[in-house]
C-alpha atoms as a PDB file:
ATOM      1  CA  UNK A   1       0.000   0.000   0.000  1.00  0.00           C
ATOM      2  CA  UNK A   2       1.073   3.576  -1.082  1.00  0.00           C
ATOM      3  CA  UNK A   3       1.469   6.355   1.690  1.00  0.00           C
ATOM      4  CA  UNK A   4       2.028   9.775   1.102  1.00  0.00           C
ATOM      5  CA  UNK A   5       3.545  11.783   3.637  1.00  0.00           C
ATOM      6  CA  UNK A   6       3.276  15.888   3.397  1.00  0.00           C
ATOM      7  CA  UNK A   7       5.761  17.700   5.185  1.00  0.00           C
ATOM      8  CA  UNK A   8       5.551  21.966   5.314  1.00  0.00           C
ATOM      9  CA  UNK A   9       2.656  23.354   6.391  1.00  0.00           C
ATOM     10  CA  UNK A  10       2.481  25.725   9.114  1.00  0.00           C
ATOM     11  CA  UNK A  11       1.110  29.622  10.449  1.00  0.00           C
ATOM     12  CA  UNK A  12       2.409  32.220   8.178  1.00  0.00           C
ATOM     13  CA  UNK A  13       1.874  35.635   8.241  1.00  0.00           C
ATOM     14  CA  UNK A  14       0.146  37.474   4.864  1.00  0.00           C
ATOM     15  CA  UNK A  15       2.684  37.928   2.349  1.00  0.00           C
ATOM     16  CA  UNK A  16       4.896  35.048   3.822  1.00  0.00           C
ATOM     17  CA  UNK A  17       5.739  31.698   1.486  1.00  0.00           C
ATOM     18  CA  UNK A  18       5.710  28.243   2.748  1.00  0.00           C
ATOM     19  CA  UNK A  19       7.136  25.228   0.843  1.00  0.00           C
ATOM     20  CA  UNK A  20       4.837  21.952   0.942  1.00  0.00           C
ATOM     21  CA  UNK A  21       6.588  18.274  -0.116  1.00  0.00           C
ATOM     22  CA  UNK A  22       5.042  14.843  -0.765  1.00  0.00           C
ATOM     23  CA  UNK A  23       6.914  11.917  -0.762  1.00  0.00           C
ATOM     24  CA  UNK A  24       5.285   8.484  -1.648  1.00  0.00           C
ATOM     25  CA  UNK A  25       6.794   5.678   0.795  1.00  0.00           C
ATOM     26  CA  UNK A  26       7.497   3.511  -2.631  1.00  0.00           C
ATOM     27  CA  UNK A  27       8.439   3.923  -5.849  1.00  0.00           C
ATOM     28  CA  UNK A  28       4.961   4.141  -8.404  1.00  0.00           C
ATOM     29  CA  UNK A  29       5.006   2.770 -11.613  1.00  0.00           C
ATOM     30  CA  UNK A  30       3.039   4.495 -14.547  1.00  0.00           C
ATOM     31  CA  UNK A  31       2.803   8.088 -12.775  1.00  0.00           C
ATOM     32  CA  UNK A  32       0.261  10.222 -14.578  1.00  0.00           C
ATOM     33  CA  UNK A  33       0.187  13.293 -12.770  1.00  0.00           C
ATOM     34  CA  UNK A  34       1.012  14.417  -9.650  1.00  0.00           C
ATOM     35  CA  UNK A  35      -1.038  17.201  -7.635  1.00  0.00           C
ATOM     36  CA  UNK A  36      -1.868  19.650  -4.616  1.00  0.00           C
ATOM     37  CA  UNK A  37      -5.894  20.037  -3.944  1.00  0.00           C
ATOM     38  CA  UNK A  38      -6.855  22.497  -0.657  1.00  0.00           C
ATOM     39  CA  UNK A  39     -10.084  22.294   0.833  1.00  0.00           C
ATOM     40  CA  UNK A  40     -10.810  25.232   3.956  1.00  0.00           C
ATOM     41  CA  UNK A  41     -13.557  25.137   6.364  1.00  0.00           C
ATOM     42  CA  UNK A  42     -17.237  24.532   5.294  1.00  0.00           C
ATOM     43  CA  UNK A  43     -15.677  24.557   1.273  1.00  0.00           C
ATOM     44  CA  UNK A  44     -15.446  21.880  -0.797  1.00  0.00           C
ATOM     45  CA  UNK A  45     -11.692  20.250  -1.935  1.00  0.00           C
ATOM     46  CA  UNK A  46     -10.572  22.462  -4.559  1.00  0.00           C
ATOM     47  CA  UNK A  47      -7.710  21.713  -6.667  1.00  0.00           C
ATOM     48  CA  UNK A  48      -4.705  23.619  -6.439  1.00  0.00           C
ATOM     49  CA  UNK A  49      -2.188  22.844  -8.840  1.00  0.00           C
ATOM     50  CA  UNK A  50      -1.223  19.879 -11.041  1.00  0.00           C
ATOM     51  CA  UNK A  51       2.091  18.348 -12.575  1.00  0.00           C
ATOM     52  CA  UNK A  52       1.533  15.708 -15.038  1.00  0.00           C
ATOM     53  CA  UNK A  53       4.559  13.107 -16.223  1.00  0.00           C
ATOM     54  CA  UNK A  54       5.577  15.463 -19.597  1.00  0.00           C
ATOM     55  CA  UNK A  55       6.004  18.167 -16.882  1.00  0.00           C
ATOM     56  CA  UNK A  56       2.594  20.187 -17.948  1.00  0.00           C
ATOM     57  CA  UNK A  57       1.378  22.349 -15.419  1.00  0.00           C
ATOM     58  CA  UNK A  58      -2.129  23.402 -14.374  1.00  0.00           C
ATOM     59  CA  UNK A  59      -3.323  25.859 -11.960  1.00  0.00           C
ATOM     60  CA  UNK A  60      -5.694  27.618 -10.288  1.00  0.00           C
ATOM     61  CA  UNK A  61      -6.857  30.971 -11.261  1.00  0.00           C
ATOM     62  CA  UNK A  62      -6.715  32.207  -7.632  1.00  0.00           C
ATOM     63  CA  UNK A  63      -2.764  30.797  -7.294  1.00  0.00           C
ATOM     64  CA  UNK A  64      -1.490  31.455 -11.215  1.00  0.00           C
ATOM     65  CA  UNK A  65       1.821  33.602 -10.340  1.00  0.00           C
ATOM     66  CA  UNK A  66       2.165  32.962  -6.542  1.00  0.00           C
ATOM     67  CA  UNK A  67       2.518  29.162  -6.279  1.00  0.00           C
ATOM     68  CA  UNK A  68       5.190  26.770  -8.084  1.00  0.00           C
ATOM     69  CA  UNK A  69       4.470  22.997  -8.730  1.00  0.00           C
ATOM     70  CA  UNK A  70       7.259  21.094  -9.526  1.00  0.00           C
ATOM     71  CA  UNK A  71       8.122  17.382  -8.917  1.00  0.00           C
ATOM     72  CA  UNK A  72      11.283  15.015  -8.297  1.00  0.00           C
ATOM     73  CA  UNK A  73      10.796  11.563 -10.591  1.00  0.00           C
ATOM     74  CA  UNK A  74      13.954  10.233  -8.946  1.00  0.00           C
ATOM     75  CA  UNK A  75      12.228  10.381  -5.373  1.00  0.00           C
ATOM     76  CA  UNK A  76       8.582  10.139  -6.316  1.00  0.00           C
ATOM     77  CA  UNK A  77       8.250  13.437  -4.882  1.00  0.00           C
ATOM     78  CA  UNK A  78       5.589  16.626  -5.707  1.00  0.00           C
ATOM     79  CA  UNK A  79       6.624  20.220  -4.090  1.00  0.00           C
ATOM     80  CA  UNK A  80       4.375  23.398  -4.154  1.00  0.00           C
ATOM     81  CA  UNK A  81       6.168  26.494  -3.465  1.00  0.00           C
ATOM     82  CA  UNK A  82       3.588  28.868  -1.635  1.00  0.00           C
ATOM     83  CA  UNK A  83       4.471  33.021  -2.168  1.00  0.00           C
ATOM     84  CA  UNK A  84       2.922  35.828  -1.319  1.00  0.00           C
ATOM     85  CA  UNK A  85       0.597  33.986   0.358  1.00  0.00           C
ATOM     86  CA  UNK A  86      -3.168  35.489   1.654  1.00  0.00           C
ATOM     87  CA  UNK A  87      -5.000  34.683   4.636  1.00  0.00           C
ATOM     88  CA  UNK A  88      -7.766  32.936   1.822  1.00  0.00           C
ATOM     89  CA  UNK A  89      -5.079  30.460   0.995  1.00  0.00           C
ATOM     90  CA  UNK A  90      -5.927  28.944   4.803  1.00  0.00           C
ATOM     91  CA  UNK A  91      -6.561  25.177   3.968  1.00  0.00           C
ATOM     92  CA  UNK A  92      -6.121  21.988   4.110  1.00  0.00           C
ATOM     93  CA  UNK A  93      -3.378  21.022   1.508  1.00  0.00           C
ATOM     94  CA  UNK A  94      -3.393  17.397   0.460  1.00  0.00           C
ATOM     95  CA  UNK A  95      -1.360  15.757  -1.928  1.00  0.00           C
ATOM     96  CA  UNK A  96      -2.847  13.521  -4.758  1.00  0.00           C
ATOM     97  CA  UNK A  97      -0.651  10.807  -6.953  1.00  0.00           C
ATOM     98  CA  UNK A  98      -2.729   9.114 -10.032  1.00  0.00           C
ATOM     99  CA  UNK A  99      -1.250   6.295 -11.765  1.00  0.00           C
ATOM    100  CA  UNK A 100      -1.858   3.652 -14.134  1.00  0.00           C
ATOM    101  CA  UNK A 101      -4.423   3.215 -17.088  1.00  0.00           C
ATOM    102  CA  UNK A 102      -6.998   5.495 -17.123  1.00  0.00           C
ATOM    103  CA  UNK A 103      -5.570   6.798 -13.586  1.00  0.00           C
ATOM    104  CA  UNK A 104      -6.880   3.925 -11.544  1.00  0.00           C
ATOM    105  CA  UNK A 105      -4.461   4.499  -9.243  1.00  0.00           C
ATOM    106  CA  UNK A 106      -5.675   7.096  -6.832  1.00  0.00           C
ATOM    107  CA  UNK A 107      -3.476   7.864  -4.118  1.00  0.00           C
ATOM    108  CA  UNK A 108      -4.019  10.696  -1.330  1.00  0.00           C
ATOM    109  CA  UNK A 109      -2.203  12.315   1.493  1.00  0.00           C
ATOM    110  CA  UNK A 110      -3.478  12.754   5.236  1.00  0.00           C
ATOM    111  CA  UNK A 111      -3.027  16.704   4.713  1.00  0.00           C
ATOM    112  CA  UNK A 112      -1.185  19.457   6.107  1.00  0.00           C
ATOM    113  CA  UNK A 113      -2.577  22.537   7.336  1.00  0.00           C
ATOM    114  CA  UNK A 114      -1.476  26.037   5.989  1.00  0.00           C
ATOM    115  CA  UNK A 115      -3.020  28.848   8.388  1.00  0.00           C
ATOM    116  CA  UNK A 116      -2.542  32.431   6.811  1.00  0.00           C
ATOM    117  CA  UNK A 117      -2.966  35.175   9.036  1.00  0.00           C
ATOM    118  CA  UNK A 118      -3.672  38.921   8.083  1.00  0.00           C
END
């Protein structure tokens, strides 16, 4: 069974940066894409940012230009670099792995908590 362990959350103040990491506890074969979804209090999970094996990027609208997804294929690893961050980034971050045909594979993180204050 796959874990993925987050590492990097924390309080920061409004206009801070945090750096999140994911690390799988094994190596996955057939990675599609590799990804950081949020969800805050009372919202539904939103996705954040995406990585996919050819190294496309997707994000969204409310992070384009502050946050960085990037990944490690060597370590099975997925960052997201966090700047200029605003006390509506406050969340939940959890990391999300899909692999194999048709992503069948679906493989989450327990979450780390990113508290922006103003």
């Amino acid at each position: 069974q796959v874990q993925l362990v987050e590492s990097g959350g924390g309080l920061v103040q409004a206009g801070g940066s945090l750096k999140l990491s994911c690390a799988a506890s094994r190596s996955i074969f057939g990675i599609n894409a590799m990804g950081w979804y949020r969800q805050a209090p009372g919202k539904q999970r939103e996705l954040v940012a995406t990585i996919t094996s050819g190294g496309s990027t997707n994000y969204a609208d409310s992070v384009k230009g502050r946050f960085t997804i990037s990944r490690d294929n060597t370590k099975n690893t997925v960052y997201l670099q966090m700047n200029s961050l605003k006390p509506e980034d406050t969340a939940v971050y959890y990391c999300n792995i899909k692999a194999g045909m048709l992503s069948r594979y679906d493989y989450w993180g327990q979450g780390t908590q990113v508290t922006v204050s103003s």
